[in-house]
Structures are given as C-alpha cells and as structure tokens.
N, C-alpha and C. Protein backbone atom coordinates (compact mmCIF):
# COMPACT_ATOMS: atom_id res chain seq x y z
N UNK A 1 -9.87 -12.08 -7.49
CA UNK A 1 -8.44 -12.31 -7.52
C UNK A 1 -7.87 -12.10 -8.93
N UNK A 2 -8.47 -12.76 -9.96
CA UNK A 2 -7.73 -12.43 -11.43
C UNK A 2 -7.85 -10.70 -11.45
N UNK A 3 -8.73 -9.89 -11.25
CA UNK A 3 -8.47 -9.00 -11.56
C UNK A 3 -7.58 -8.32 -10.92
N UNK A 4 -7.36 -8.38 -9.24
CA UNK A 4 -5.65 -7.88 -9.12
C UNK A 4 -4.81 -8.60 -9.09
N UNK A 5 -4.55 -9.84 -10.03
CA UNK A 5 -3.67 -10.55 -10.75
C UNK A 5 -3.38 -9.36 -11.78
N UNK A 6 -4.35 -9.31 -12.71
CA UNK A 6 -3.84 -7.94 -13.71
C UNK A 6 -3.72 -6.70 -13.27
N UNK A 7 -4.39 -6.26 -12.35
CA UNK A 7 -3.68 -4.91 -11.92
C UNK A 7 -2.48 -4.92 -11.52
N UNK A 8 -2.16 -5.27 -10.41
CA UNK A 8 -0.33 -5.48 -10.25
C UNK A 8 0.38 -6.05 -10.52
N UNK A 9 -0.10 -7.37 -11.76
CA UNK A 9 0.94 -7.82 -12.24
C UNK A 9 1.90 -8.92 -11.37
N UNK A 10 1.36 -9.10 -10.05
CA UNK A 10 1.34 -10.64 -9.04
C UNK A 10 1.05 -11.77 -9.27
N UNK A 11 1.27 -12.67 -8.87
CA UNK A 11 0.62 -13.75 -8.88
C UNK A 11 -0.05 -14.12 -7.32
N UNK A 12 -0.84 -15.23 -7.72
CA UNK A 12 -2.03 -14.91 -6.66
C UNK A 12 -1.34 -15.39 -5.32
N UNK A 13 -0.15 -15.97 -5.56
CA UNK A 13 0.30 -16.11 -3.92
C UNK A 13 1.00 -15.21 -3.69
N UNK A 14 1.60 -13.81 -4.53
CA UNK A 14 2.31 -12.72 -4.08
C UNK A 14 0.88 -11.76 -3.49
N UNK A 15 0.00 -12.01 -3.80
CA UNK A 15 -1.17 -11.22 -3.79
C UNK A 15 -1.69 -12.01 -2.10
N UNK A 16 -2.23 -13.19 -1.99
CA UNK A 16 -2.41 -13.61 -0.70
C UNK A 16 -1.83 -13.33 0.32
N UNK A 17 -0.22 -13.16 0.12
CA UNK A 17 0.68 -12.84 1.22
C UNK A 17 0.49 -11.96 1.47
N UNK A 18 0.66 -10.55 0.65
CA UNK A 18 0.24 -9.25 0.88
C UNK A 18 -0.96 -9.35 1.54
N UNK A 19 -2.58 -9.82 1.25
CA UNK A 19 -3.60 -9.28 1.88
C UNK A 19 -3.36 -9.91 3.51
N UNK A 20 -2.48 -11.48 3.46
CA UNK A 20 -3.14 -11.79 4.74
C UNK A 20 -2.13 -10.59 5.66
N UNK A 21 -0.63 -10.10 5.23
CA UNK A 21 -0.06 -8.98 5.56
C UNK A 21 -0.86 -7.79 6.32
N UNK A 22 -1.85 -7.93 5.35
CA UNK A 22 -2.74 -6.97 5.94
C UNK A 22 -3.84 -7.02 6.87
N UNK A 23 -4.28 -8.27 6.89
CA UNK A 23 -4.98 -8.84 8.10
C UNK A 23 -4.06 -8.80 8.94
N UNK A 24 -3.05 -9.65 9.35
CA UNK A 24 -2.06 -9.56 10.46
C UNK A 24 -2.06 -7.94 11.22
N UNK A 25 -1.74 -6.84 10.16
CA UNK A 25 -1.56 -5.60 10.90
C UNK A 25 -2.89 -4.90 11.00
N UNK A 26 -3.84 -5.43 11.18
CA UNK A 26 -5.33 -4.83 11.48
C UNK A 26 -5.88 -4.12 10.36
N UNK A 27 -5.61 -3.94 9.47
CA UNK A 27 -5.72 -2.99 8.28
C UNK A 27 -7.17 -3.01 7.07
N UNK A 28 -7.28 -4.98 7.38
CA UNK A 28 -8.23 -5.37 6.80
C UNK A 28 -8.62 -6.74 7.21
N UNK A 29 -10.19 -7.02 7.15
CA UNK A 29 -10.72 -7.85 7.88
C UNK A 29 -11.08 -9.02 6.60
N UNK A 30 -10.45 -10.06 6.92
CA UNK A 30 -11.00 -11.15 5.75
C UNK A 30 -11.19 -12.27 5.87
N UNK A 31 -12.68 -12.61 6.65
CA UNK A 31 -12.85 -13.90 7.41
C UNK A 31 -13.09 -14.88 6.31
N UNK A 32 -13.70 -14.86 5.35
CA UNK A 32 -14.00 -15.75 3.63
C UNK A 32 -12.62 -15.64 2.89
N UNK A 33 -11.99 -16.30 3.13
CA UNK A 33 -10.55 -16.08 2.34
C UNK A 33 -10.74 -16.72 0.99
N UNK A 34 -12.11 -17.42 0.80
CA UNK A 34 -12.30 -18.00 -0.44
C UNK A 34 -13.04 -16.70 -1.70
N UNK A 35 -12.94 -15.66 -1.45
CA UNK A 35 -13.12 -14.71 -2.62
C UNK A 35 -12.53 -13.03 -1.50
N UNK A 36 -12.15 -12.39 -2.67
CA UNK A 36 -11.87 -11.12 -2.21
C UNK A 36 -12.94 -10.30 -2.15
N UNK A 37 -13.71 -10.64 -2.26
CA UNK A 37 -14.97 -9.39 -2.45
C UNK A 37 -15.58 -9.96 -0.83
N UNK A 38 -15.37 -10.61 -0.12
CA UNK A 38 -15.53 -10.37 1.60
C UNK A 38 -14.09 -9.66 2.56
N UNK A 39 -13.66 -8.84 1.64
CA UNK A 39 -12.58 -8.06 2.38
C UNK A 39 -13.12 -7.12 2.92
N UNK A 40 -12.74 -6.59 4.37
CA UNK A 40 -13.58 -5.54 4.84
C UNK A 40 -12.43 -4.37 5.16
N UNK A 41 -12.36 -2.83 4.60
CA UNK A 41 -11.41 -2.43 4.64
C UNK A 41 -11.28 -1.65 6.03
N UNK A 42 -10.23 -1.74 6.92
CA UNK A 42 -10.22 -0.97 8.26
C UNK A 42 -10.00 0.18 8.31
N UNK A 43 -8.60 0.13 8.07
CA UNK A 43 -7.65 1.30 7.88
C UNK A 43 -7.38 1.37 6.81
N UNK A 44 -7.47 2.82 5.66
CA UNK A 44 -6.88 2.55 4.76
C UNK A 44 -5.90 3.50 4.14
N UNK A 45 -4.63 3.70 5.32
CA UNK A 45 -3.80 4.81 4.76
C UNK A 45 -2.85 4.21 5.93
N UNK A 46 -1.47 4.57 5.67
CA UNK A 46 -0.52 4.24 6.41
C UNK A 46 -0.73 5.16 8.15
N UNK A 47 -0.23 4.11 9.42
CA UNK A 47 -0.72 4.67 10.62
C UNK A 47 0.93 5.57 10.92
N UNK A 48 1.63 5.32 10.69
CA UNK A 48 2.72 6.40 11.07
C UNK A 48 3.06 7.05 9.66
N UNK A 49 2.87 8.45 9.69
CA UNK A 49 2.95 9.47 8.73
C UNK A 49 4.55 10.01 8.56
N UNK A 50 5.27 9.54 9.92
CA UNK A 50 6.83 9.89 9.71
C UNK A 50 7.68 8.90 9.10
N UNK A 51 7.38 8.11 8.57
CA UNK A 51 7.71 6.82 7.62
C UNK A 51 7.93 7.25 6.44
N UNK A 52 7.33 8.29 5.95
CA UNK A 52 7.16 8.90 4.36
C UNK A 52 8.39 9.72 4.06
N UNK A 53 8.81 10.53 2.80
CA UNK A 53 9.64 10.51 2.41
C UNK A 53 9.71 11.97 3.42
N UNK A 54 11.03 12.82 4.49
CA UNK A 54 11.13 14.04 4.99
C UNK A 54 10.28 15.38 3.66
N UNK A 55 9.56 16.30 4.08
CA UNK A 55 9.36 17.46 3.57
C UNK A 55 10.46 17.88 2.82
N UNK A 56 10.16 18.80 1.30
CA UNK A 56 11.23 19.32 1.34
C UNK A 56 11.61 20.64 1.83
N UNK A 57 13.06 21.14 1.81
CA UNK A 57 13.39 22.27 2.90
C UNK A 57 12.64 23.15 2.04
N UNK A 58 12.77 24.35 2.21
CA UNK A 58 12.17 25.44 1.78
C UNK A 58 13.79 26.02 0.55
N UNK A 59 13.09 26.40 -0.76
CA UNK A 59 14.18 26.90 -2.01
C UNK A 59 14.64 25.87 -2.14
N UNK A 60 14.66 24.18 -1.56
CA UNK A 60 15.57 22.93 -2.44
C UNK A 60 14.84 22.94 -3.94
N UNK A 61 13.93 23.11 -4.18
CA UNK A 61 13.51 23.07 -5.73
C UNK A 61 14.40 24.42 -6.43
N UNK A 62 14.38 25.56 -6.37
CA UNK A 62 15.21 26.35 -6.74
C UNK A 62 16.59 26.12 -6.93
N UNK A 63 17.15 25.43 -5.77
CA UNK A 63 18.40 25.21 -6.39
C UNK A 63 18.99 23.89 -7.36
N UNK A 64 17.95 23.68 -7.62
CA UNK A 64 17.87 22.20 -8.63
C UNK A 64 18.01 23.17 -10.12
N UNK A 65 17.62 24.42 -10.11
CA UNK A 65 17.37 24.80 -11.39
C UNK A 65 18.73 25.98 -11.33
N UNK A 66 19.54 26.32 -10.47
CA UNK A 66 20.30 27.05 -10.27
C UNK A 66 21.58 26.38 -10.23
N UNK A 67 21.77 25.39 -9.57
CA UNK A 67 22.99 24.62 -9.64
C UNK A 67 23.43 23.16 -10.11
N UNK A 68 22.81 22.79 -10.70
CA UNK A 68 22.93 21.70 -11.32
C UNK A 68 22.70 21.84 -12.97
C-alpha cells in the first residue's frame, strides 16, 4: 500500500475504494484485503472499447496545421 500511496499520490482510503471498485466490477480478485500483494488480476484493460476517446477523422491533423 505505501508504495501506491507514492505512485498516485492517494491516500490509502482513496486507494481502497478504487481497488474494492475493482473487485465489485470483476476486474480483480482480493480475498486478503490485509496486504495488496494477494490481489489477483482478472481483467486488465477496459471491457467496452467504445468508451474511449472517437478515432480521429481522416486529414483532422492536417488541418490543425493549416487553419489554425
């Protein structure tokens, strides 16, 4: 836990909420809630891919350098 205390810069109950977050949605299995190193990872990438930011169109980068 201290060490992703310092990686993200959480505190350990912004950090608990998130993992049990992630138990709730099947994502990760964490029956020892008394250390993180019995986390078991399920899934580890988002399950709907159309959530992410749209493609961009085809020439929108070009006209970033053309009209603006």
């Amino acid at each position: 836990m201290p060490e992703l205390e310092v990686k993200t810069g959480r505190s350990v109950e912004d950090i608990r909420t998130g993992l049990l977050a992630l138990e709730k949605g099947n994502y990760i299995t964490w029956e020892d809630k008394s250390d993180t190193r019995n986390i078991v990872i399920i899934e580890g990438w988002d399950r709907n891919p159309n959530i992410s930011t749209p493609p961009t169109p085809p020439g929108a980068a070009n006209r970033y350098f053309t009209e603006y």
